[in-house]
N, C-alpha and C. Protein backbone atom coordinates (compact mmCIF):
# COMPACT_ATOMS: atom_id res chain seq x y z
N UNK A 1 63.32 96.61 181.98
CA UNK A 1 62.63 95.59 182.70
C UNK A 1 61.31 96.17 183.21
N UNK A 2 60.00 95.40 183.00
CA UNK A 2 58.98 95.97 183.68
C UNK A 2 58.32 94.59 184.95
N UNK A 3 57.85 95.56 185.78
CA UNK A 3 57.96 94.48 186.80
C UNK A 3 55.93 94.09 186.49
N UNK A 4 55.51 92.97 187.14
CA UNK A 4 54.14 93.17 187.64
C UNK A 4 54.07 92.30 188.70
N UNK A 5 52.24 92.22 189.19
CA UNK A 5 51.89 91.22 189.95
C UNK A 5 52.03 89.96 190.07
N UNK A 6 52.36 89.11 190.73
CA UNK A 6 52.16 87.53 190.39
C UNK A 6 50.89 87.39 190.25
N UNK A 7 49.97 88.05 191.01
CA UNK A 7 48.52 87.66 191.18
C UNK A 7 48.18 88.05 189.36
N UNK A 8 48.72 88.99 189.03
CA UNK A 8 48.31 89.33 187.63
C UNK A 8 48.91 88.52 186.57
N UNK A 9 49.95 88.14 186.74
CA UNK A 9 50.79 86.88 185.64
C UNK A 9 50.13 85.34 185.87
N UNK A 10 49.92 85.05 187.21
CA UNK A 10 50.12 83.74 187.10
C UNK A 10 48.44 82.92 186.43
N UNK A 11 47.66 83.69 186.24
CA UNK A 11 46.76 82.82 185.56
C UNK A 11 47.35 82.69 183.70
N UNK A 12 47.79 83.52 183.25
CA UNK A 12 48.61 83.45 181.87
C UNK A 12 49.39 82.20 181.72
N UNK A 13 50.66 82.54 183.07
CA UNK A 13 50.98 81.43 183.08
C UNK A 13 51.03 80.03 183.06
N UNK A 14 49.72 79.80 183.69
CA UNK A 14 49.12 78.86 183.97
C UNK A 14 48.75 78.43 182.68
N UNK A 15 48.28 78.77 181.75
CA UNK A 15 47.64 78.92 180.64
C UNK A 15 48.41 77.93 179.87
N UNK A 16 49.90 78.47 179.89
CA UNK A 16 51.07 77.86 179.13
C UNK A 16 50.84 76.70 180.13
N UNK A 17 51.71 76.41 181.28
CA UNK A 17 51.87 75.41 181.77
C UNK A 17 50.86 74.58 181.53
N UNK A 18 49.46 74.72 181.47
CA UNK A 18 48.35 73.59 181.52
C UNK A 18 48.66 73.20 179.55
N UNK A 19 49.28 73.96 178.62
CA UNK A 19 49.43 73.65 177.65
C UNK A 19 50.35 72.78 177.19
N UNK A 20 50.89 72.48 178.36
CA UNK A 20 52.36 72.10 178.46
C UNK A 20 53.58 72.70 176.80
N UNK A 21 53.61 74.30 177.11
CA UNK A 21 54.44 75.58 176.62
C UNK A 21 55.48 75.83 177.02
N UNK A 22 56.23 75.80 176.52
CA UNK A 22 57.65 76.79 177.65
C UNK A 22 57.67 78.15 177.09
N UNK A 23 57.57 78.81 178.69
CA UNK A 23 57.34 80.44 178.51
C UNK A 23 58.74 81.32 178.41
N UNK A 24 58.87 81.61 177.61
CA UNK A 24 60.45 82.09 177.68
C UNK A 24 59.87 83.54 178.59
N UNK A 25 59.10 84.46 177.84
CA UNK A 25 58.78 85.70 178.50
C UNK A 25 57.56 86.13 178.12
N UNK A 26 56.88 87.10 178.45
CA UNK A 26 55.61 87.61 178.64
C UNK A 26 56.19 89.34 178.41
N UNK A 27 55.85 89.32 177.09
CA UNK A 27 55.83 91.09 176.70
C UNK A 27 55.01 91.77 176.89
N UNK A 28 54.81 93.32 176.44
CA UNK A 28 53.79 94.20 177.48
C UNK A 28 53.96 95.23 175.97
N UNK A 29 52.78 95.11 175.76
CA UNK A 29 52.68 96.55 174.58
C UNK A 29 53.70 97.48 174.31
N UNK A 30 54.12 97.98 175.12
CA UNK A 30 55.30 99.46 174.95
C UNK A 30 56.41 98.66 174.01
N UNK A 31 56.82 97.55 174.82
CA UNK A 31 57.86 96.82 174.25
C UNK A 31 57.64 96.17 173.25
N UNK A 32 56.71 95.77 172.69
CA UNK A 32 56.30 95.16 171.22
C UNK A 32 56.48 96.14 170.48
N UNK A 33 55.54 97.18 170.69
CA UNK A 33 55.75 98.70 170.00
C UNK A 33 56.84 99.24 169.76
N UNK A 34 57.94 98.98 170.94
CA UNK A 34 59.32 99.61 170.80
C UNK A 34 60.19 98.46 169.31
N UNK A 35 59.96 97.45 169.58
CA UNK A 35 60.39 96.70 168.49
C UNK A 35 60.08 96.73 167.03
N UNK A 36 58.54 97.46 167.09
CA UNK A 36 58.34 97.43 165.77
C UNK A 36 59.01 98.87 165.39
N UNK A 37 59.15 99.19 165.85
CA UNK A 37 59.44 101.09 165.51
C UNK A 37 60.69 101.00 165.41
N UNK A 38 61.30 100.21 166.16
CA UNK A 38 62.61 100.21 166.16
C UNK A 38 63.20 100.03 164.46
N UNK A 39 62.24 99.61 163.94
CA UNK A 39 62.68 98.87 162.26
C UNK A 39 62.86 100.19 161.48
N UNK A 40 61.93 101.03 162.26
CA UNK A 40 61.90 102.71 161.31
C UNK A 40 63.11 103.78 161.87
N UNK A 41 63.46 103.27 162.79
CA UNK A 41 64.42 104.24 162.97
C UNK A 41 65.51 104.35 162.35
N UNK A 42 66.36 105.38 162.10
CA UNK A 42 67.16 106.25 161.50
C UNK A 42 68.57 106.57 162.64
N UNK A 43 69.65 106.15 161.79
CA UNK A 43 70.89 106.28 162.93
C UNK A 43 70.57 107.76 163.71
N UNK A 44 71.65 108.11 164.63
CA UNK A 44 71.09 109.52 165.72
C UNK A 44 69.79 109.70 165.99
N UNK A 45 68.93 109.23 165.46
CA UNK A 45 67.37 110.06 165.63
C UNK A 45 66.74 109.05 166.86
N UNK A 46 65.64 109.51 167.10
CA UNK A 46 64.78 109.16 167.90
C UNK A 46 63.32 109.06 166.86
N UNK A 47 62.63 108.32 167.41
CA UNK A 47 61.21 107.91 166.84
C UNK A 47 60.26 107.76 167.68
N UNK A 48 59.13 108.65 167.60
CA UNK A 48 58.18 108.99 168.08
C UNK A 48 56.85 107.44 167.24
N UNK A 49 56.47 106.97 167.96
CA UNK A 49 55.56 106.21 167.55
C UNK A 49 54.01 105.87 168.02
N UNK A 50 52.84 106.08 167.94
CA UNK A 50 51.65 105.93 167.87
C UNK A 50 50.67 104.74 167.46
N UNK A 51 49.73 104.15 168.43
CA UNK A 51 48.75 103.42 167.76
C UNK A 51 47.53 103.42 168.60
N UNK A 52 46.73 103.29 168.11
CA UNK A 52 45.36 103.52 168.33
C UNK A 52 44.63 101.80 167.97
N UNK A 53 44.05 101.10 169.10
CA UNK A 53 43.28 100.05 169.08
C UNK A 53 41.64 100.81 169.75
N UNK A 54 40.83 99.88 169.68
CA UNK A 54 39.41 99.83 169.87
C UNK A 54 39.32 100.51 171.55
N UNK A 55 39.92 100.49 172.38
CA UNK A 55 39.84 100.97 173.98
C UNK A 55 40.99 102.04 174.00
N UNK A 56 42.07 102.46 173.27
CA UNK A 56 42.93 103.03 173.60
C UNK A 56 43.77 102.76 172.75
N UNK A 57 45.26 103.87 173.06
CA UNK A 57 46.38 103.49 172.13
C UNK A 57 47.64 103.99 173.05
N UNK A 58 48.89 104.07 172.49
CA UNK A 58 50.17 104.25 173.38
C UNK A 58 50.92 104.82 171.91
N UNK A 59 51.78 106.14 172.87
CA UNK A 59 52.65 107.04 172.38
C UNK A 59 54.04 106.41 172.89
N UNK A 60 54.62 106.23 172.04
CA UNK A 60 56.22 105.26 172.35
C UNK A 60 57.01 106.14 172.02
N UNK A 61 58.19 106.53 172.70
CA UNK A 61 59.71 107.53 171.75
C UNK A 61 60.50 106.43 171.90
N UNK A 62 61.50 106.00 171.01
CA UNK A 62 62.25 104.93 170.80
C UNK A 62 63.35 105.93 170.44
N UNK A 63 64.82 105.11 170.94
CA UNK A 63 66.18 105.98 170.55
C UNK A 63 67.28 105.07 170.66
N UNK A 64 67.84 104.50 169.16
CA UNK A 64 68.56 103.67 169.13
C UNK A 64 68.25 101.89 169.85
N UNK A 65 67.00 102.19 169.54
CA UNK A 65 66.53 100.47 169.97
C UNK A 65 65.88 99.99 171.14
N UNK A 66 65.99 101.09 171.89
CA UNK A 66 65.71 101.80 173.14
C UNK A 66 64.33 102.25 173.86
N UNK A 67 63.34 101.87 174.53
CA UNK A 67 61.93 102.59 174.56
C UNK A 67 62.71 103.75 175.75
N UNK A 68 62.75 105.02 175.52
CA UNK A 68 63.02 106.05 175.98
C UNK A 68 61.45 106.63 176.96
N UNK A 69 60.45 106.56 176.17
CA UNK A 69 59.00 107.45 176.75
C UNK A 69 57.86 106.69 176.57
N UNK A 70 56.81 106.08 177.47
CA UNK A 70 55.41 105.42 176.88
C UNK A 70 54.59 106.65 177.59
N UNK A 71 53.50 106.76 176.65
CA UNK A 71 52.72 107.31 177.41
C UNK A 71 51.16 106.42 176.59
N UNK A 72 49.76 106.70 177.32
CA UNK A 72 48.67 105.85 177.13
C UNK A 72 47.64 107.19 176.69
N UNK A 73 46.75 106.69 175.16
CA UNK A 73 46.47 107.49 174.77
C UNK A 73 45.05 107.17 175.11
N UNK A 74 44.07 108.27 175.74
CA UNK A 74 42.53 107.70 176.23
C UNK A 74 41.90 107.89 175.33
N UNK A 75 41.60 107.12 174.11
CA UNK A 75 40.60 107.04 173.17
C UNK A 75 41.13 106.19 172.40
N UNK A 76 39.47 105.75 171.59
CA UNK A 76 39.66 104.27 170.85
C UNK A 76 39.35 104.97 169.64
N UNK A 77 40.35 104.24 168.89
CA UNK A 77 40.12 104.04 167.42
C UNK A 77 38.61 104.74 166.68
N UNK A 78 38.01 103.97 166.88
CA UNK A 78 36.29 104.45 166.61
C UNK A 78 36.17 105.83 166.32
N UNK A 79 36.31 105.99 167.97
CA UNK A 79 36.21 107.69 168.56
C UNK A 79 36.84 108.66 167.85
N UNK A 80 38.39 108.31 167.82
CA UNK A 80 38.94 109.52 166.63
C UNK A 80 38.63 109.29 165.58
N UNK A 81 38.25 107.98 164.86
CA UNK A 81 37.54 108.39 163.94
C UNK A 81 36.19 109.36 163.39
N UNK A 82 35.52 108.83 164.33
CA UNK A 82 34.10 109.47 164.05
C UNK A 82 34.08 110.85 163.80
N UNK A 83 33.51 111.36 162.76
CA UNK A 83 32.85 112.53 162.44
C UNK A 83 33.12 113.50 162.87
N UNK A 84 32.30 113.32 163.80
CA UNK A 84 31.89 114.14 164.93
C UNK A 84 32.65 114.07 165.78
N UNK A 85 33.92 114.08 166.44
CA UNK A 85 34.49 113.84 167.24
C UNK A 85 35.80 114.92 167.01
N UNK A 86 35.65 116.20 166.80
CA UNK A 86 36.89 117.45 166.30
C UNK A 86 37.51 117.67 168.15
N UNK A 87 36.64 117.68 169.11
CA UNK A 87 37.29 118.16 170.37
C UNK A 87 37.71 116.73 170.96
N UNK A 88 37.32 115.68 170.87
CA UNK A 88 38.40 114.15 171.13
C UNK A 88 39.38 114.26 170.02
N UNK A 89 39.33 114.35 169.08
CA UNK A 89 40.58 114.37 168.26
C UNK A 89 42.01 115.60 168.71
N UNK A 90 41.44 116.93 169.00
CA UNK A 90 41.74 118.30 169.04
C UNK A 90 42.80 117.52 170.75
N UNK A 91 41.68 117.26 171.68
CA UNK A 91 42.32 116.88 172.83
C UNK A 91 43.56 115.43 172.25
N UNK A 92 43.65 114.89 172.15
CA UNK A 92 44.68 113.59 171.65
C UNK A 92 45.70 113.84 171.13
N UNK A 93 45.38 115.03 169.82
CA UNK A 93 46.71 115.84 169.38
C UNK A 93 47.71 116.60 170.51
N UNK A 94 46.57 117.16 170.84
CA UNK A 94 47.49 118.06 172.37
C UNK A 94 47.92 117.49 173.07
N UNK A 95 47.51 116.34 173.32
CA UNK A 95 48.68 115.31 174.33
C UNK A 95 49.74 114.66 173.71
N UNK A 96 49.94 114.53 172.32
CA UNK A 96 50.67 114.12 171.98
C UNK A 96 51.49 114.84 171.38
N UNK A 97 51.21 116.41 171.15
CA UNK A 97 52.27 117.37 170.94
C UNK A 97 53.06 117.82 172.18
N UNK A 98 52.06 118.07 173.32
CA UNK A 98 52.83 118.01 174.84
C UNK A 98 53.88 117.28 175.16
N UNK A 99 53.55 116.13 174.73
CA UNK A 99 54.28 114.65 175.37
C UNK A 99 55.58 114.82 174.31
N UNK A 100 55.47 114.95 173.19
CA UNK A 100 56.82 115.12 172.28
C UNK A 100 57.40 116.40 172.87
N UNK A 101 56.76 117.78 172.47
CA UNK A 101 57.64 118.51 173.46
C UNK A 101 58.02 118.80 174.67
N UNK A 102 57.22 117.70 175.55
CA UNK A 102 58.23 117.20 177.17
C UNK A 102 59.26 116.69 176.63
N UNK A 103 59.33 115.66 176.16
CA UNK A 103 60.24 114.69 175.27
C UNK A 103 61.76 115.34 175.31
N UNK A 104 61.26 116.77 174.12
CA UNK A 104 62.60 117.19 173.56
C UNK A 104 63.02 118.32 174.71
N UNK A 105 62.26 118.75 176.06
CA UNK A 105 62.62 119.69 176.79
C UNK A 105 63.59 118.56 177.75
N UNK A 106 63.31 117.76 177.44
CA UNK A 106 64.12 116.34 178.51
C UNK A 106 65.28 115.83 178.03
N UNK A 107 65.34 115.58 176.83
CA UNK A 107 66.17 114.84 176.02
C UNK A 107 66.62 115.65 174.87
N UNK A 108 66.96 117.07 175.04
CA UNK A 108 67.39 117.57 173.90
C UNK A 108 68.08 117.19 172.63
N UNK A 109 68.97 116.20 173.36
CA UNK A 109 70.24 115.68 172.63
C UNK A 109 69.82 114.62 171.34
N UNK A 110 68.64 114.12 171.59
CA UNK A 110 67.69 113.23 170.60
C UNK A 110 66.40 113.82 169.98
N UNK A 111 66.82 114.36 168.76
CA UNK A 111 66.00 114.61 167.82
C UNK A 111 65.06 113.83 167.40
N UNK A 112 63.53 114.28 167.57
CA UNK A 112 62.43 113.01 167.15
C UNK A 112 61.89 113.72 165.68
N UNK A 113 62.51 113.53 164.68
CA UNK A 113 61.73 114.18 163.37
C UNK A 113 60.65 113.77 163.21
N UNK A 114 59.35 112.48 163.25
CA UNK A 114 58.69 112.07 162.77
C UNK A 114 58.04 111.26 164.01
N UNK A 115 56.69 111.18 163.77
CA UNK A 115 55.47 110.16 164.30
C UNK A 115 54.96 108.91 163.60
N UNK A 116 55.21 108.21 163.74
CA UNK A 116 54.94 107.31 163.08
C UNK A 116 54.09 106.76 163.76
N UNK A 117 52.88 106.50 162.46
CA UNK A 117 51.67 105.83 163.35
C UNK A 117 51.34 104.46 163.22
N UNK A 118 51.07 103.05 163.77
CA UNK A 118 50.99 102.10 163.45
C UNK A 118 49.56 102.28 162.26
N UNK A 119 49.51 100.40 162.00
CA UNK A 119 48.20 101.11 160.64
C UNK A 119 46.69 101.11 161.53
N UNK A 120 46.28 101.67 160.90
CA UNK A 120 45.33 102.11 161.57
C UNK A 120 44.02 102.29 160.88
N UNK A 121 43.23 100.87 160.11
CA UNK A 121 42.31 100.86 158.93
C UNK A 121 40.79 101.44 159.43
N UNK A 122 40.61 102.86 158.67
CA UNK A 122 39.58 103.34 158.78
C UNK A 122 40.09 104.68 159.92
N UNK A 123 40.84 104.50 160.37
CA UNK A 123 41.21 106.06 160.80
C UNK A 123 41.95 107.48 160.04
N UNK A 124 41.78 107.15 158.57
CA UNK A 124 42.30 108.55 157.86
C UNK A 124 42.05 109.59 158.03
N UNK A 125 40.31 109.76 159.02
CA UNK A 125 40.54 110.79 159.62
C UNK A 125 41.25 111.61 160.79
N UNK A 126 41.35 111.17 161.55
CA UNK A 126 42.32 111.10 162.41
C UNK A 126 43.87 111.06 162.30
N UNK A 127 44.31 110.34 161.36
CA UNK A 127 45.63 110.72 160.53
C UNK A 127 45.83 111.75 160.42
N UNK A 128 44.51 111.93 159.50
CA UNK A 128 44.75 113.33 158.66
C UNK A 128 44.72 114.60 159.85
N UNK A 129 43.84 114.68 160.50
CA UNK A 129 44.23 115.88 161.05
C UNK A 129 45.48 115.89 162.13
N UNK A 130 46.00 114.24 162.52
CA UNK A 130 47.55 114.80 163.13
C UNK A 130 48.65 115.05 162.46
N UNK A 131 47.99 115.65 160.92
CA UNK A 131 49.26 115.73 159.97
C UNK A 131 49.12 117.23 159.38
N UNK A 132 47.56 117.62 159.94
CA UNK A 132 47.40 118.80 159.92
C UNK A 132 47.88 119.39 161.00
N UNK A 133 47.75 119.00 161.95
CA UNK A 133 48.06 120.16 163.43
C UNK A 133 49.22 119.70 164.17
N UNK A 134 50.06 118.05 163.86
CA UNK A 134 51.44 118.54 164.66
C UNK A 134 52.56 118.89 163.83
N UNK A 135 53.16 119.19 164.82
CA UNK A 135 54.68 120.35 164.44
C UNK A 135 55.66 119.29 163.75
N UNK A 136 55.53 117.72 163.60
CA UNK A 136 56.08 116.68 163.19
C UNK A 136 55.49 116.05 161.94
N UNK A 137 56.32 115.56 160.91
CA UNK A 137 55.32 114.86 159.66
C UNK A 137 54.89 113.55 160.74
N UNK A 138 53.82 113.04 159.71
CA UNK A 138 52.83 111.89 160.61
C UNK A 138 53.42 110.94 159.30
N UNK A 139 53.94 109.62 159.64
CA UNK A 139 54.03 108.64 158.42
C UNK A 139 53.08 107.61 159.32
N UNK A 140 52.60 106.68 158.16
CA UNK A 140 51.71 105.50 158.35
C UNK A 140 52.28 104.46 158.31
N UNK A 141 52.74 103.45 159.57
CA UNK A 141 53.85 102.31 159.41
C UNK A 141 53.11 101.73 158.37
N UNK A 142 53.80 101.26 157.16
CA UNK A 142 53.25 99.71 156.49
C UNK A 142 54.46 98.58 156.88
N UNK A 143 53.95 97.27 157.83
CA UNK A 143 55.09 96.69 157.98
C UNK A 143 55.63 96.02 156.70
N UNK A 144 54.60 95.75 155.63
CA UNK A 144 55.17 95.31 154.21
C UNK A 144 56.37 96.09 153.33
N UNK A 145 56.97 97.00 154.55
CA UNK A 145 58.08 97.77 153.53
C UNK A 145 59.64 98.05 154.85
N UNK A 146 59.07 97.19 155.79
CA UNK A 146 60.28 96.81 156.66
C UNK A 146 60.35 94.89 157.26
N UNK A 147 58.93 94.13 156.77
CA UNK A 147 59.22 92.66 157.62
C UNK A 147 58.90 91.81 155.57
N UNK A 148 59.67 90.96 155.32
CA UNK A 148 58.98 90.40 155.08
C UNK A 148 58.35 89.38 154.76
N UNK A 149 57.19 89.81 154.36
CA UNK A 149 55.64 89.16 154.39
C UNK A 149 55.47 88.57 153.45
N UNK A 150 56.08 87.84 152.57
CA UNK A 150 56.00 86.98 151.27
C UNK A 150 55.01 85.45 151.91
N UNK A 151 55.48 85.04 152.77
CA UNK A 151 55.20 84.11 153.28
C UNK A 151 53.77 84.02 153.81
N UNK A 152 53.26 85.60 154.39
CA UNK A 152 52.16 85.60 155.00
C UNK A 152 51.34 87.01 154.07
N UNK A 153 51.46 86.98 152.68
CA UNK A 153 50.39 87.63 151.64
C UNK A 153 49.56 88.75 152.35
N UNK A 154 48.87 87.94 153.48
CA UNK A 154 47.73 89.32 154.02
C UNK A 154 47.97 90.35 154.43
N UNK A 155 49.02 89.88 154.90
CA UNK A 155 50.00 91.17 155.72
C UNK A 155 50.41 92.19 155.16
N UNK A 156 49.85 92.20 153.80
CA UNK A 156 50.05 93.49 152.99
C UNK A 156 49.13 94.47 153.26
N UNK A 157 47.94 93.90 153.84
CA UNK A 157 46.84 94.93 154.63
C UNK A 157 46.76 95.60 155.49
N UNK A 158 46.44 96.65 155.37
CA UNK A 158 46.53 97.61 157.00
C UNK A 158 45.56 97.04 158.02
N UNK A 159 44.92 96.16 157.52
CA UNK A 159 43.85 96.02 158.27
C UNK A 159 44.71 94.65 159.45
N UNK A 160 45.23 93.64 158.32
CA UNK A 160 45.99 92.37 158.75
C UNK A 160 46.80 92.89 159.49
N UNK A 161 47.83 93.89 159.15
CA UNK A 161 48.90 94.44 159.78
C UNK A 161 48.72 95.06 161.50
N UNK A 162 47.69 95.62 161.46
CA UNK A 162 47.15 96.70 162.91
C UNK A 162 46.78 95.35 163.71
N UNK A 163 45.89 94.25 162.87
CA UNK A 163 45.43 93.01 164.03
C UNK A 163 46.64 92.03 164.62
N UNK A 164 47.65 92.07 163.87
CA UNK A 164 49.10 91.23 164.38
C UNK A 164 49.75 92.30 164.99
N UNK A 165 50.02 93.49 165.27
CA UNK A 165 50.68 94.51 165.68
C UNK A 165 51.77 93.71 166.46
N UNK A 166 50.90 93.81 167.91
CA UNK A 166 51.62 93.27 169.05
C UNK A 166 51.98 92.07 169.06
N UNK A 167 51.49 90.89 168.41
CA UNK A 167 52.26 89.98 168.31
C UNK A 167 53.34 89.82 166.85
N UNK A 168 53.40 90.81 166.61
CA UNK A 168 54.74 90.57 165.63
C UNK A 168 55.38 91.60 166.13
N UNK A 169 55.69 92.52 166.95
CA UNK A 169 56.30 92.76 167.65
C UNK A 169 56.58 92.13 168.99
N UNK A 170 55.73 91.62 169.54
CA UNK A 170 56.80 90.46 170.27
C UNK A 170 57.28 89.21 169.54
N UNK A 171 57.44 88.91 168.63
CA UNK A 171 57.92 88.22 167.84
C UNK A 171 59.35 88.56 167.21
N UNK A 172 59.40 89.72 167.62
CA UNK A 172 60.36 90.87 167.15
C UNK A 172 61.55 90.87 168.62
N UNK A 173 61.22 90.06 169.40
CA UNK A 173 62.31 90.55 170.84
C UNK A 173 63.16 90.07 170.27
N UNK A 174 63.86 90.46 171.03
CA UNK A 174 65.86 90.10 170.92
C UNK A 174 65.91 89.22 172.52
């Protein structure tokens, strides 16, 4: 359960109600994220999951269906991409090798083999070097090989795929 403000919900709300909507619930990134990852996980294991949008991204550990760890990653998409950007990239890895091995100094008992990164079109650089420097393989979610997308064709794109993220993972609650 995550709690917030009323002062911070109720103009959303409002949103629906003036639409005349019925709001069943109001999801929050971690938990969209935890749902989509949840599709990649592997009985016993734990899943380490990653995504990177335009302002920022979030490090998720998921375990048995479970969001176990969020943490908030300070850089946008762009940024690890760019070029020029080896000590923002260098710093991002290190928080996210930290944060996995807090993880497993916490939770021994749940093995996280893998990172899985949401898609992420135009960041291969950045891929690439968290597949060079962490201690974990890096896979690239394609949701076209866990939802499917017959129905909705585009969604075969990384590009389509990264812009529905969060709402097909909240689409994804239980």
């Amino acid at each position: 359960m995550v709690a917030a403000s009323h002062t911070v919900l109720q103009p959303c709300i409002r949103r629906f109600q003036d639409a005349r909507l019925a709001l069943a619930a109001i999801d929050i990134p971690e938990l969209a994220q935890r749902n989509l990852a949840a599709l990649y996980e592997r009985p016993e294991q734990g899943l380490a999951c990653g995504t990177v949008e335009a302002a920022g991204g979030r490090l998720t550990v998921n375990y048995q269906g479970e969001l176990i760890m969020a943490r908030t990653i300070e850089a946008g998409r762009d940024d690890l991409s760019a070029a020029e950007n080896d000590a923002l990239r260098e710093r991002v890895m290190l928080d996210i090798q930290r944060s996995l091995d807090n993880f497993d100094r916490n939770f021994g008992a749940i093995s996280v083999p893998q990172l899985l990164v949401g898609p992420l079109p135009g960041g291969e650089i950045f891929v690439d070097y968290l597949r060079a420097n962490l201690s974990v393989p890096v896979v690239v979610a394609d949701l076209a090989e866990v939802l499917d997308v017959d129905a909705v064709p585009h969604l075969r794109q990384s590009a389509d795929q990264a812009g529905a993220w969060w709402a097909l993972g909240a689409a994804l609650r239980q």
